[in-house]
PDB file of N, CA and C in Angstrom:
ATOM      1  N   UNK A   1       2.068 -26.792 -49.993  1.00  0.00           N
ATOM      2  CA  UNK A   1       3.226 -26.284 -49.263  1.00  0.00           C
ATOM      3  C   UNK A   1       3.172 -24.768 -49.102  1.00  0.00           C
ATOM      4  N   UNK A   2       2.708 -24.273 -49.792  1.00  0.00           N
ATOM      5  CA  UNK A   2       2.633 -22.534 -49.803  1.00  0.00           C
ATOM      6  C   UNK A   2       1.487 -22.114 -48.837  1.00  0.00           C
ATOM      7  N   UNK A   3       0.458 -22.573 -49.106  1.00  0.00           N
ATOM      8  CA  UNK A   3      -0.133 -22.283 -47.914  1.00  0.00           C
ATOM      9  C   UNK A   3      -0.212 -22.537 -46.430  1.00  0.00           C
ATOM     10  N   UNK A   4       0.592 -23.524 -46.282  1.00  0.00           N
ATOM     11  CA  UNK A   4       1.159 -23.671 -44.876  1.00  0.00           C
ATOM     12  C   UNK A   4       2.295 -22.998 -44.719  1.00  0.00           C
ATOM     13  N   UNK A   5       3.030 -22.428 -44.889  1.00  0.00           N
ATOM     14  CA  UNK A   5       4.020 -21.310 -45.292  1.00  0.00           C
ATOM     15  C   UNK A   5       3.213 -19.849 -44.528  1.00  0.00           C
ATOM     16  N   UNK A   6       2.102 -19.365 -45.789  1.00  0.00           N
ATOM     17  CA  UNK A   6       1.337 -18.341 -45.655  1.00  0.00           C
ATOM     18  C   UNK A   6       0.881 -19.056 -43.966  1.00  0.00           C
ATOM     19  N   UNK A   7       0.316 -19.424 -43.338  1.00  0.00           N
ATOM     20  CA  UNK A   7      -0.677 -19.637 -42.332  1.00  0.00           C
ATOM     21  C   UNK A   7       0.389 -19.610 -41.240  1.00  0.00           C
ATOM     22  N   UNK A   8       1.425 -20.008 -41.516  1.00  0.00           N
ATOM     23  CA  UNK A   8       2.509 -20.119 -40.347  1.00  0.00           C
ATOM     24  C   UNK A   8       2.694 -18.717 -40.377  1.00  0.00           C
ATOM     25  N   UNK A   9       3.640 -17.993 -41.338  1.00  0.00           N
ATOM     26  CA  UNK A   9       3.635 -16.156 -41.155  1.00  0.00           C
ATOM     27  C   UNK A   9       2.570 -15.635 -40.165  1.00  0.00           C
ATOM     28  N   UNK A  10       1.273 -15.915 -40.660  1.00  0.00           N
ATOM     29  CA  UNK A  10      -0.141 -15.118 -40.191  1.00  0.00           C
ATOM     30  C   UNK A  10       0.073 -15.384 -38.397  1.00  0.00           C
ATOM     31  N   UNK A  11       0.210 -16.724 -37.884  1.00  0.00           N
ATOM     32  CA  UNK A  11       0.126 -17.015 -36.662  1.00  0.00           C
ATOM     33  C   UNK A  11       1.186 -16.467 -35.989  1.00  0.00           C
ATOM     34  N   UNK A  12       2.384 -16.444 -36.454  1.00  0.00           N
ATOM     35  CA  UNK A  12       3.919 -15.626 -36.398  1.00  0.00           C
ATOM     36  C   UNK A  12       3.586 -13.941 -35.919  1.00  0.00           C
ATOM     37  N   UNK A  13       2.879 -13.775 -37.099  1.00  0.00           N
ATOM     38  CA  UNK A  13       2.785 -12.061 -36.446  1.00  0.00           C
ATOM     39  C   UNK A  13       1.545 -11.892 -35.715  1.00  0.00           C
ATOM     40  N   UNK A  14       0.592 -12.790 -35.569  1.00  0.00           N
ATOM     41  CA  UNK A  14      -0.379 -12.609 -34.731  1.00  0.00           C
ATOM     42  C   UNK A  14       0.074 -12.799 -33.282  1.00  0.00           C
ATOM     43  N   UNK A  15       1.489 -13.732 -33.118  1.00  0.00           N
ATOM     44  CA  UNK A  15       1.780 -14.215 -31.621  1.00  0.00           C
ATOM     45  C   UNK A  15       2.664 -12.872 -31.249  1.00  0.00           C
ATOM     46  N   UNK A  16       3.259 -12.245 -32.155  1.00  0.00           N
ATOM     47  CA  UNK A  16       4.119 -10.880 -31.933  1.00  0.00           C
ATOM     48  C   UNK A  16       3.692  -9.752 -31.459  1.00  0.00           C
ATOM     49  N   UNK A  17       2.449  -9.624 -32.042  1.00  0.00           N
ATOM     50  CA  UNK A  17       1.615  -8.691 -32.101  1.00  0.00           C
ATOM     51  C   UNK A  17       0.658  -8.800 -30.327  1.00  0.00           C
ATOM     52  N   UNK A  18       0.188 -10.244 -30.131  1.00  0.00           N
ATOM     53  CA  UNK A  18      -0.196 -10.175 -28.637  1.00  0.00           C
ATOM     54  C   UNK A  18       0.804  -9.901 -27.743  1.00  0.00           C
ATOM     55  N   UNK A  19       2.126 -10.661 -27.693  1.00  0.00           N
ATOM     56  CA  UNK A  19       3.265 -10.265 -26.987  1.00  0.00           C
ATOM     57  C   UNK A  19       3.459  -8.397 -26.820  1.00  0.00           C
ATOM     58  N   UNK A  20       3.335  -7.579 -28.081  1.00  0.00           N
ATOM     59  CA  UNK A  20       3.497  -6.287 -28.278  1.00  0.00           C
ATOM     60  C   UNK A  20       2.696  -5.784 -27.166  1.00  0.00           C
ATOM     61  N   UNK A  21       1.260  -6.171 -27.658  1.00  0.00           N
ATOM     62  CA  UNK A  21       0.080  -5.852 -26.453  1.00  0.00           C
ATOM     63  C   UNK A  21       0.461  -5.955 -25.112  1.00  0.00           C
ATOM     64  N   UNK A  22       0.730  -7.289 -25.003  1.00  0.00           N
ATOM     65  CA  UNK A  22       1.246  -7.868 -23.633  1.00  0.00           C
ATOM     66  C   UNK A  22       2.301  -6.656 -22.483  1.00  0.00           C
ATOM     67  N   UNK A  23       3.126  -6.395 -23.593  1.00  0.00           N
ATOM     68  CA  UNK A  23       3.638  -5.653 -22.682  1.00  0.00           C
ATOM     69  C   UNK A  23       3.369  -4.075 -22.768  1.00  0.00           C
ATOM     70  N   UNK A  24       3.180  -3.822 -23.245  1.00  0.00           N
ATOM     71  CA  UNK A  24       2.384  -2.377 -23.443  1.00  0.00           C
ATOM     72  C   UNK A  24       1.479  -2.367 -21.978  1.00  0.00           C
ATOM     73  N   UNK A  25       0.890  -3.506 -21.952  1.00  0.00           N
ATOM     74  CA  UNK A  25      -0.495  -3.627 -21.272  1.00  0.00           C
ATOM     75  C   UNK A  25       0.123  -3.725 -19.566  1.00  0.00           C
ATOM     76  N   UNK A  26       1.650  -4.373 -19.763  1.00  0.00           N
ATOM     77  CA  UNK A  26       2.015  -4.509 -18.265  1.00  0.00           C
ATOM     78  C   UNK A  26       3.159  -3.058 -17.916  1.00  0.00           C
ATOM     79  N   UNK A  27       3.079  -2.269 -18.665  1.00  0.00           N
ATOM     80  CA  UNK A  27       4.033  -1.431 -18.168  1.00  0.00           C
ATOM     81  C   UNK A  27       2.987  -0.315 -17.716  1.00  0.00           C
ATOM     82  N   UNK A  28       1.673  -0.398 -18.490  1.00  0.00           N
ATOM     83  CA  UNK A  28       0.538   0.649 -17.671  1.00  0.00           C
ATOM     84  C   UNK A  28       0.316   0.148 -17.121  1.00  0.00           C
ATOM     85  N   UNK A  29       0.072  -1.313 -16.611  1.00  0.00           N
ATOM     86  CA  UNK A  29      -0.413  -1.307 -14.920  1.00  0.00           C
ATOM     87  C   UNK A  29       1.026  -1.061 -13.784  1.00  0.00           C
ATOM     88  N   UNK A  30       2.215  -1.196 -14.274  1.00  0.00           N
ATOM     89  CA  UNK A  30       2.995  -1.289 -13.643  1.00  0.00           C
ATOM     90  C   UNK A  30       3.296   0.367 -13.072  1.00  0.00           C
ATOM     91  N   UNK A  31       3.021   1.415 -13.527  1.00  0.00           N
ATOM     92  CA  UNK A  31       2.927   2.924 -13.389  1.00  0.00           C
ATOM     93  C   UNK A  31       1.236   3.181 -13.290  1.00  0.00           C
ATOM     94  N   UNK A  32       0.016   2.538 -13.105  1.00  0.00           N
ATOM     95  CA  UNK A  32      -0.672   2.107 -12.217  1.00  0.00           C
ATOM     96  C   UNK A  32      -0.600   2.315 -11.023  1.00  0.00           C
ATOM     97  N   UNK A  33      -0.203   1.108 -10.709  1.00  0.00           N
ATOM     98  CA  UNK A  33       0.207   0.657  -9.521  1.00  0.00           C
ATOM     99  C   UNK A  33       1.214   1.602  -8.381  1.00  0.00           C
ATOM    100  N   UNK A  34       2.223   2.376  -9.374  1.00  0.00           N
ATOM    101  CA  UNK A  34       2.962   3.062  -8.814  1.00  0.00           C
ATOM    102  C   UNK A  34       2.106   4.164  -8.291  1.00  0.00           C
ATOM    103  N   UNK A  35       1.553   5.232  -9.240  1.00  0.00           N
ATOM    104  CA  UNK A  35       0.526   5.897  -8.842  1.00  0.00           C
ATOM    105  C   UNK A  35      -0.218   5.594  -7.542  1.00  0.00           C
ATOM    106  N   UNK A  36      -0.720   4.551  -7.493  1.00  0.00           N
ATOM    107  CA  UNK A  36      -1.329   3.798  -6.479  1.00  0.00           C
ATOM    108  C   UNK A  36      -0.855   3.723  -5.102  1.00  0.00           C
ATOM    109  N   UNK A  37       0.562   3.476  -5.232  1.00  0.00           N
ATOM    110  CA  UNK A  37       0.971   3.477  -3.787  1.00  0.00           C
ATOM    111  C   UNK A  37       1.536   4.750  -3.556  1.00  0.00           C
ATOM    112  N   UNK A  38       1.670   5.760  -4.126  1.00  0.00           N
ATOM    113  CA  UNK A  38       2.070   7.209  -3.609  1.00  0.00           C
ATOM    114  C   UNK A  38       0.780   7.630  -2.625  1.00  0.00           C
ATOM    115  N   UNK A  39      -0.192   7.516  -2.608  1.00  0.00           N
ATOM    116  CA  UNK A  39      -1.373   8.263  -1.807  1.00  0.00           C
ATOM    117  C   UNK A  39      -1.217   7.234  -0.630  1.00  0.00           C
ATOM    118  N   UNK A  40      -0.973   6.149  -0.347  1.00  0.00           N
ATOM    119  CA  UNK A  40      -0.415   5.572   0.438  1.00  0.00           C
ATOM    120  C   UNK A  40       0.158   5.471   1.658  1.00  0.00           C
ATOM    121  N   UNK A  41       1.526   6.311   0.750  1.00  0.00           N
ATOM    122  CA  UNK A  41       3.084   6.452   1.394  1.00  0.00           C
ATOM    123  C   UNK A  41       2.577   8.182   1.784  1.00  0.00           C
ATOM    124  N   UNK A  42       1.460   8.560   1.467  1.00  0.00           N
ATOM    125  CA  UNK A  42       1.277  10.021   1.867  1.00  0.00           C
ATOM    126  C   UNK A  42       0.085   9.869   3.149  1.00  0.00           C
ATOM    127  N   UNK A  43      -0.781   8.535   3.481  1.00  0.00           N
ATOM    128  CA  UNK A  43      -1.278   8.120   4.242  1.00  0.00           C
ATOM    129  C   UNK A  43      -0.454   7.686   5.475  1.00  0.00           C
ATOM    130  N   UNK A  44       0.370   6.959   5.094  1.00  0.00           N
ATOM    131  CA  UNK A  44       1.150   6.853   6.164  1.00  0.00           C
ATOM    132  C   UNK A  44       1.726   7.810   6.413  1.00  0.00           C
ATOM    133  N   UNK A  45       2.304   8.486   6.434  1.00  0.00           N
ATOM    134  CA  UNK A  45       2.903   9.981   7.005  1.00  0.00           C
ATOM    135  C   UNK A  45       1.991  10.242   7.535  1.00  0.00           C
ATOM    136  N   UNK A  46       0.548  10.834   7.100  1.00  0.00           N
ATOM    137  CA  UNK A  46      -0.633  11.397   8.143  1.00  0.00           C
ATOM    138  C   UNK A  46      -0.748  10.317   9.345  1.00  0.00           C
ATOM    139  N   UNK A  47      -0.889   9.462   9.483  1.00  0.00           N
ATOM    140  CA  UNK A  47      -0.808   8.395  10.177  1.00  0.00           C
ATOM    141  C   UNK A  47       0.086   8.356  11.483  1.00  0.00           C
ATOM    142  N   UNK A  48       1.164   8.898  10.557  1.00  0.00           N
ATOM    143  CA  UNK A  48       2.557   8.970  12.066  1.00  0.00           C
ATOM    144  C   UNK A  48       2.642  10.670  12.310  1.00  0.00           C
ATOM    145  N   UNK A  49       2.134  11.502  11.861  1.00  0.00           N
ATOM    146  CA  UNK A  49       1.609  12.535  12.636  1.00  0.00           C
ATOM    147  C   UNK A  49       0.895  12.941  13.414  1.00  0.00           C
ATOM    148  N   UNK A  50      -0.637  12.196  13.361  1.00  0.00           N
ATOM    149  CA  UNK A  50      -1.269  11.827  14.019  1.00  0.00           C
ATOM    150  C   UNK A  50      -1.255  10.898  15.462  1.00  0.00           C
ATOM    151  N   UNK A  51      -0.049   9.925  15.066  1.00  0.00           N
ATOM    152  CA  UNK A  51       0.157   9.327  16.474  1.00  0.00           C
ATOM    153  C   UNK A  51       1.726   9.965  16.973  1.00  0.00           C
ATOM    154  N   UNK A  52       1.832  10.748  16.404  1.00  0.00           N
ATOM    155  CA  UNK A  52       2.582  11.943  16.926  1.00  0.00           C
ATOM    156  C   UNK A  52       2.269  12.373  18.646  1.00  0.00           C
ATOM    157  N   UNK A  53       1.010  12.656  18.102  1.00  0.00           N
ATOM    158  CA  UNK A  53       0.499  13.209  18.922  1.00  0.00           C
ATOM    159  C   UNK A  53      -0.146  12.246  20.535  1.00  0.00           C
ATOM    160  N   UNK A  54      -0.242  11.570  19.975  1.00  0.00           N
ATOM    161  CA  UNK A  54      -1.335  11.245  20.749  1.00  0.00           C
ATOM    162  C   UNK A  54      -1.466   9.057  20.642  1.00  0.00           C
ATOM    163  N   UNK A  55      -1.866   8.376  21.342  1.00  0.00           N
ATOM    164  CA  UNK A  55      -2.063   6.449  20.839  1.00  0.00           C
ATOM    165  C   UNK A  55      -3.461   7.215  20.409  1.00  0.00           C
ATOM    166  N   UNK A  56      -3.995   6.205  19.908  1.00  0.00           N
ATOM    167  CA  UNK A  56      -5.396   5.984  18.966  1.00  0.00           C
ATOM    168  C   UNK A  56      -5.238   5.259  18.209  1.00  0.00           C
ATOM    169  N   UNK A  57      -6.463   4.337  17.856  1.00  0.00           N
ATOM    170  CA  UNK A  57      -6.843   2.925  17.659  1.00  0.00           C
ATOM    171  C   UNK A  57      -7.493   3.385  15.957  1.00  0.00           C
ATOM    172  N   UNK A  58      -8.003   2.093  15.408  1.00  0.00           N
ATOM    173  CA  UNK A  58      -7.659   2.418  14.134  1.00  0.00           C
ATOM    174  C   UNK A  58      -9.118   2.990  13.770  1.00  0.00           C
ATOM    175  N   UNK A  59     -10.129   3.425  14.532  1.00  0.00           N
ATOM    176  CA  UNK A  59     -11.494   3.874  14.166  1.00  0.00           C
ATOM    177  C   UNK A  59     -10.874   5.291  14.057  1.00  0.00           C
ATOM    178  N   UNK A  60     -10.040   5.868  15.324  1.00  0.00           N
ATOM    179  CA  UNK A  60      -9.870   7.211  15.942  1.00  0.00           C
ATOM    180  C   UNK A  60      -8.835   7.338  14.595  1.00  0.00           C
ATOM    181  N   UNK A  61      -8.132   6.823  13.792  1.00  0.00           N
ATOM    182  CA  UNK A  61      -7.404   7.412  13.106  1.00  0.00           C
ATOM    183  C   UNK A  61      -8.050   7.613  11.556  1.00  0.00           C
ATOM    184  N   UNK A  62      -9.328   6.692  11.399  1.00  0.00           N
ATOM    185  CA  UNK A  62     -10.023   6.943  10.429  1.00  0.00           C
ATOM    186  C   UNK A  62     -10.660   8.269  10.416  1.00  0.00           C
ATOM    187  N   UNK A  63     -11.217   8.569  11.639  1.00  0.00           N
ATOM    188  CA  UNK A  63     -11.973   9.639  11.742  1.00  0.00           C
ATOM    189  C   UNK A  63     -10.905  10.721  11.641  1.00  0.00           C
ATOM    190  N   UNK A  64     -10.115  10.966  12.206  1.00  0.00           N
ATOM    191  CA  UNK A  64      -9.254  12.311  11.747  1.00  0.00           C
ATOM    192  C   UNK A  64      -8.632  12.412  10.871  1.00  0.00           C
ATOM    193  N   UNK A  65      -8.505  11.415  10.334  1.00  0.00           N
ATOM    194  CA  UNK A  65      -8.241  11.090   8.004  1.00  0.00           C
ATOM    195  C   UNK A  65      -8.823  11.825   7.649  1.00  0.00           C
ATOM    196  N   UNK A  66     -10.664  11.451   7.940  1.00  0.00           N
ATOM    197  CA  UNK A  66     -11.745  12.085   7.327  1.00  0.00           C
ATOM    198  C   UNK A  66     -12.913  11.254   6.543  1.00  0.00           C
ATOM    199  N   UNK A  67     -12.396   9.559   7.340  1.00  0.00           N
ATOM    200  CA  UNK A  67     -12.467   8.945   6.644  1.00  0.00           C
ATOM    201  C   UNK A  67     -14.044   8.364   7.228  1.00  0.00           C
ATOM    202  N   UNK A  68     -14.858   7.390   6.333  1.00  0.00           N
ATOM    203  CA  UNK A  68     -15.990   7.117   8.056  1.00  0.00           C
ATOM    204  C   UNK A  68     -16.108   6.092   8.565  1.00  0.00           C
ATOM    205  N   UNK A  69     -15.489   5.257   7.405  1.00  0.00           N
ATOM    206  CA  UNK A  69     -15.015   3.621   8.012  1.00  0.00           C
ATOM    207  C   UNK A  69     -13.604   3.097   8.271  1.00  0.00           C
ATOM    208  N   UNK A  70     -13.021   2.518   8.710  1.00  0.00           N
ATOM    209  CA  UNK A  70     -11.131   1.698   8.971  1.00  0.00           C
ATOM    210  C   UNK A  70     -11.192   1.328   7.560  1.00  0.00           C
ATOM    211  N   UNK A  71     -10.434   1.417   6.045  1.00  0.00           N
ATOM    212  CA  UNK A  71     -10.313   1.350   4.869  1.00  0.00           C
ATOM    213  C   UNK A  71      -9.196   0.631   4.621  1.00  0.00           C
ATOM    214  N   UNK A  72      -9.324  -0.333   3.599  1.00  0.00           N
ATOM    215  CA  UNK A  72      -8.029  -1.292   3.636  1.00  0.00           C
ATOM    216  C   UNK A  72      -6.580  -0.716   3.649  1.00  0.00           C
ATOM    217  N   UNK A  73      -7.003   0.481   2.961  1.00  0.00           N
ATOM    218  CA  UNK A  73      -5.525   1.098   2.904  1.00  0.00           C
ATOM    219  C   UNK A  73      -5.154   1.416   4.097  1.00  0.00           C
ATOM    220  N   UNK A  74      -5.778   2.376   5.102  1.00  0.00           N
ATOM    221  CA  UNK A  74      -5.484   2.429   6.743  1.00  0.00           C
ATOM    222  C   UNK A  74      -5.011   1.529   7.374  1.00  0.00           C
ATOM    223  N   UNK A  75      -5.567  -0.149   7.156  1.00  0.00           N
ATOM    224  CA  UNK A  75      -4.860  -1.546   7.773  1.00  0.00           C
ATOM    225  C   UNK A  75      -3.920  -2.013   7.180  1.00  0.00           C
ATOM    226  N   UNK A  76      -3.555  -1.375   6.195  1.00  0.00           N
ATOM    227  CA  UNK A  76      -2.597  -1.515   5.188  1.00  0.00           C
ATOM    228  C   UNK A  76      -0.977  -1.164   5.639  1.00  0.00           C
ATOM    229  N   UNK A  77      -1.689   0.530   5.780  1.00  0.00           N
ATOM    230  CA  UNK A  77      -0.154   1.008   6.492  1.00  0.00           C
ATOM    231  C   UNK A  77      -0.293   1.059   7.633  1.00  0.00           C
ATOM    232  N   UNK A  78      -0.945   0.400   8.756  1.00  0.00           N
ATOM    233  CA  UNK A  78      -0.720   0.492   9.999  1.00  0.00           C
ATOM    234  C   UNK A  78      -0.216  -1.344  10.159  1.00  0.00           C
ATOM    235  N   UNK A  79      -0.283  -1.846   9.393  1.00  0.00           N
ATOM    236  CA  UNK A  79       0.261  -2.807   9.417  1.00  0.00           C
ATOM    237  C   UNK A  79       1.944  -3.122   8.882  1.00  0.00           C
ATOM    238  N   UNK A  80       2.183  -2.178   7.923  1.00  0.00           N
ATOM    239  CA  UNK A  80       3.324  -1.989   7.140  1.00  0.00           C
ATOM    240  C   UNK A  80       3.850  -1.085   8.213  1.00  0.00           C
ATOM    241  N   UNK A  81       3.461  -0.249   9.135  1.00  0.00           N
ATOM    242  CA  UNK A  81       4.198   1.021   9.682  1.00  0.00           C
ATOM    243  C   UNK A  81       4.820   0.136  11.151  1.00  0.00           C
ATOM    244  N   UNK A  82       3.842  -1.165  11.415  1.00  0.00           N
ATOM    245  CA  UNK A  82       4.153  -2.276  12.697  1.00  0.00           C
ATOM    246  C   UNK A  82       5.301  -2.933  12.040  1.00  0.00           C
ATOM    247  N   UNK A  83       5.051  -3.347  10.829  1.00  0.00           N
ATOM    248  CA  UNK A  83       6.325  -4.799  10.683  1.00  0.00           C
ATOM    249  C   UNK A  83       7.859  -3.505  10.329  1.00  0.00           C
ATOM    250  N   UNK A  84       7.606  -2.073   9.487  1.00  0.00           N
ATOM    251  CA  UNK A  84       9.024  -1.570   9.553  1.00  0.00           C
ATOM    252  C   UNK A  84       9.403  -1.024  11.349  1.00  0.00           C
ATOM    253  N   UNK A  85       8.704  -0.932  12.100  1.00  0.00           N
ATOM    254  CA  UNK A  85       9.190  -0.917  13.291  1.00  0.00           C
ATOM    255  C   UNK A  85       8.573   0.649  14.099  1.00  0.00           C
ATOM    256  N   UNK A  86       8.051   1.348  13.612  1.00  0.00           N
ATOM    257  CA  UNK A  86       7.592   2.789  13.682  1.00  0.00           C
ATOM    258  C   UNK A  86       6.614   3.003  14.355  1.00  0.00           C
ATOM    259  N   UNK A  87       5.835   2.091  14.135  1.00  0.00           N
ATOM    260  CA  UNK A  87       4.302   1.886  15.259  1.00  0.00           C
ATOM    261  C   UNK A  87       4.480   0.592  15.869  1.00  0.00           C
ATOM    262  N   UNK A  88       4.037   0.965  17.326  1.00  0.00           N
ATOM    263  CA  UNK A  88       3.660  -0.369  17.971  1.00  0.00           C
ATOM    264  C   UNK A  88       2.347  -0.825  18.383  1.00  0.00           C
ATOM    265  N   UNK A  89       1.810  -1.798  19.047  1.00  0.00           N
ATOM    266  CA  UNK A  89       0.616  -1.677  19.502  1.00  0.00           C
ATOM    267  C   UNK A  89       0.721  -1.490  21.059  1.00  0.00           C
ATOM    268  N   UNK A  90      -0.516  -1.213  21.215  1.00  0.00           N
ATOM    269  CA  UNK A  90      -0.734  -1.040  23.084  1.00  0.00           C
ATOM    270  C   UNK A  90      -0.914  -2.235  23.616  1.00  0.00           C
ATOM    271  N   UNK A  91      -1.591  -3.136  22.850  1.00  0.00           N
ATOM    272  CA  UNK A  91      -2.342  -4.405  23.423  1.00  0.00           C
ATOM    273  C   UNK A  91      -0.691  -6.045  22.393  1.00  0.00           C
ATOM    274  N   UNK A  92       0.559  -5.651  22.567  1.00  0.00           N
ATOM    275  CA  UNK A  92       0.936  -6.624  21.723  1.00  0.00           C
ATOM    276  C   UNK A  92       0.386  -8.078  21.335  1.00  0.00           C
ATOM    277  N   UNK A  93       0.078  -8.609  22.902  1.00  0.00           N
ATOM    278  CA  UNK A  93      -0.233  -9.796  22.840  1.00  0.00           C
ATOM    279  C   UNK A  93      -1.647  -9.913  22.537  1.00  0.00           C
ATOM    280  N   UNK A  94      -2.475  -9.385  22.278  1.00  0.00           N
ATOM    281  CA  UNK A  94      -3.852  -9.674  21.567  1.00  0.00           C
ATOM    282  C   UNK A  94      -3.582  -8.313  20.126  1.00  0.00           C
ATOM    283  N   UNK A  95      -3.775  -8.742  18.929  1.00  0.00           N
ATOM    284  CA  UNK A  95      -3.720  -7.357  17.870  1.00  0.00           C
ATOM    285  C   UNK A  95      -4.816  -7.260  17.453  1.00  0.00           C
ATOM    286  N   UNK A  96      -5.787  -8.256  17.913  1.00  0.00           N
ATOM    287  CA  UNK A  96      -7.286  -8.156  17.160  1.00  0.00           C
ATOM    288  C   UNK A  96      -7.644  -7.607  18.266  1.00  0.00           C
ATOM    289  N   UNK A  97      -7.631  -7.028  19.555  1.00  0.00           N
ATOM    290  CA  UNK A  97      -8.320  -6.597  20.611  1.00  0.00           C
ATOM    291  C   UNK A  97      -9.209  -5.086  19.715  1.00  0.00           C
ATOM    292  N   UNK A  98     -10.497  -5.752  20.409  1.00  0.00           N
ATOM    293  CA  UNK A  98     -11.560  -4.001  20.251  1.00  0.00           C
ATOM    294  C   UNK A  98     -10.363  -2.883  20.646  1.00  0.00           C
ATOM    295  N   UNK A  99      -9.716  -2.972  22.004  1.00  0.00           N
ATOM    296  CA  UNK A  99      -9.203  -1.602  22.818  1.00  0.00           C
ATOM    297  C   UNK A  99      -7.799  -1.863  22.217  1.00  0.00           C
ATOM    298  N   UNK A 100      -7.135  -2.601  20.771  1.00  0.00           N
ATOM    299  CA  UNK A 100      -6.063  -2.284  20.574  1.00  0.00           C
ATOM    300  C   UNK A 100      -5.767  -0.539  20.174  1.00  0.00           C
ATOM    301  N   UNK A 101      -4.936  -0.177  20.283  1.00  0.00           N
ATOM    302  CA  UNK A 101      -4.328   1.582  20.063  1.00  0.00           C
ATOM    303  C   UNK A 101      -3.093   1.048  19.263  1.00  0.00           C
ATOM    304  N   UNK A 102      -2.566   2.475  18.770  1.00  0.00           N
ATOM    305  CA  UNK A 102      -1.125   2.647  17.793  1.00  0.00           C
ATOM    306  C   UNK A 102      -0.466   3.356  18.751  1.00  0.00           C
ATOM    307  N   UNK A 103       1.137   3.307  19.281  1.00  0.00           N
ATOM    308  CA  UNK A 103       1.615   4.150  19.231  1.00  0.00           C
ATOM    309  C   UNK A 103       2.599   4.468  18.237  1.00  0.00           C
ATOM    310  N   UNK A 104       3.926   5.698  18.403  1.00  0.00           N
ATOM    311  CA  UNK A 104       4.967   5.594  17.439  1.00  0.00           C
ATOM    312  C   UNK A 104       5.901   4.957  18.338  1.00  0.00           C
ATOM    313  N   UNK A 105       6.838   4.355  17.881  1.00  0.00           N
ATOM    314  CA  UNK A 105       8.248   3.917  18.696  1.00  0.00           C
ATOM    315  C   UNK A 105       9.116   5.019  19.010  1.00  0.00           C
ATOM    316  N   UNK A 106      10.444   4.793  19.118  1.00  0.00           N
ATOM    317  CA  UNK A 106      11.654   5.873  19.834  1.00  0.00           C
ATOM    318  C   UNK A 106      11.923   6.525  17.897  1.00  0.00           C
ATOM    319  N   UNK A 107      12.236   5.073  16.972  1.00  0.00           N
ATOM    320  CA  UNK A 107      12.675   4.970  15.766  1.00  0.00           C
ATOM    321  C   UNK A 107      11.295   5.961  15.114  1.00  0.00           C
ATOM    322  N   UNK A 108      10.103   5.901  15.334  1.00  0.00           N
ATOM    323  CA  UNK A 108       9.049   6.512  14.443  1.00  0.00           C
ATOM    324  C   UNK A 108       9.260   7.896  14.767  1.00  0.00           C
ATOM    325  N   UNK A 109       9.093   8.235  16.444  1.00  0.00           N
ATOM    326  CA  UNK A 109       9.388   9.290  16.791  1.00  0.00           C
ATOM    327  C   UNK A 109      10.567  10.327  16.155  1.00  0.00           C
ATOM    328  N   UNK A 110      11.664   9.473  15.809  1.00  0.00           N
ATOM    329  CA  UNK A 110      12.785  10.288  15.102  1.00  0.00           C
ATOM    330  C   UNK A 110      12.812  10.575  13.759  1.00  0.00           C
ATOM    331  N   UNK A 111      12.217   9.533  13.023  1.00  0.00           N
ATOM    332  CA  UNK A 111      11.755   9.329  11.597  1.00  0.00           C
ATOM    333  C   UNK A 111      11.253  10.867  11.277  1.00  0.00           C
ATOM    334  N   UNK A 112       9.747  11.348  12.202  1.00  0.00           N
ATOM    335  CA  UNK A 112       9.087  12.124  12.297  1.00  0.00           C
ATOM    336  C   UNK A 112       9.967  13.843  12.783  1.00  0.00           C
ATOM    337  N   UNK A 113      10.609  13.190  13.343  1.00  0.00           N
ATOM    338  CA  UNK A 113      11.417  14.623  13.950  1.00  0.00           C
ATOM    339  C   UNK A 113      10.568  15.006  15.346  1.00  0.00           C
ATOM    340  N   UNK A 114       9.234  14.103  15.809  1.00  0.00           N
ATOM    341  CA  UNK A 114       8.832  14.601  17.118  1.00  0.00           C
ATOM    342  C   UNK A 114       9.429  14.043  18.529  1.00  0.00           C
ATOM    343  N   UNK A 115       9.522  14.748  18.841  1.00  0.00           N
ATOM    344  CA  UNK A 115      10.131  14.466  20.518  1.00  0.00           C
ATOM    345  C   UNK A 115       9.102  14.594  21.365  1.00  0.00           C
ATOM    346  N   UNK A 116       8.550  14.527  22.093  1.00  0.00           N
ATOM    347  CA  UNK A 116       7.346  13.830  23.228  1.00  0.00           C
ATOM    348  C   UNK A 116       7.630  14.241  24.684  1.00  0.00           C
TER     349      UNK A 116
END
């Protein structure tokens, strides 16, 4: 009886002790992650400055990033910058088109403070 006693304790603080880990382990990825999407949310801004200016398609906006390929994060927020309403496309009814372009909307345009 005592040693099943002792062996139950041992498994007791061994399951406490992973739980401890456990979350330790999810609150650094969770400020991670946060980290993560700030360069992002600072991508997209370059993004709607850029089509500030000017439509351009998602090669032309890599290249004035600085970038040398379209990078998930670029399809990322040009996809996030379409569904909040800020960018549109040129080509709506095809979005996979080679000659699709970005523009900004009336709403991106104001977001931005540019007038056109």
């Amino acid at each position: 009886p005592r040693s099943e006693s002792r062996s139950e304790s041992r498994s007791e603080s061994r399951s406490e002790s992973r739980s401890e880990s456990r979350s330790e382990s999810r609150s650094e990825s969770r400020s991670e992650s946060r980290s993560e999407s700030r360069p992002e949310s600072q991508l997209a801004d370059r993004i709607l400055v850029l089509l500030g200016k000017t439509e351009l398609g998602k090669s032309e906006l890599a290249a004035k990033l600085g970038h040398k390929t379209v990078s998930g994060a670029i399809h990322r927020q040009i996809r996030n910058l379409v569904d909040e309403g800020f960018v549109e496309m040129t080509i709506p009814d095809k979005p996979s088109s080679r000659l699709q372009r970005y523009r900004l909307t009336e709403l991106g345009k104001r977001l931005k403070g540019i007038a056109l």
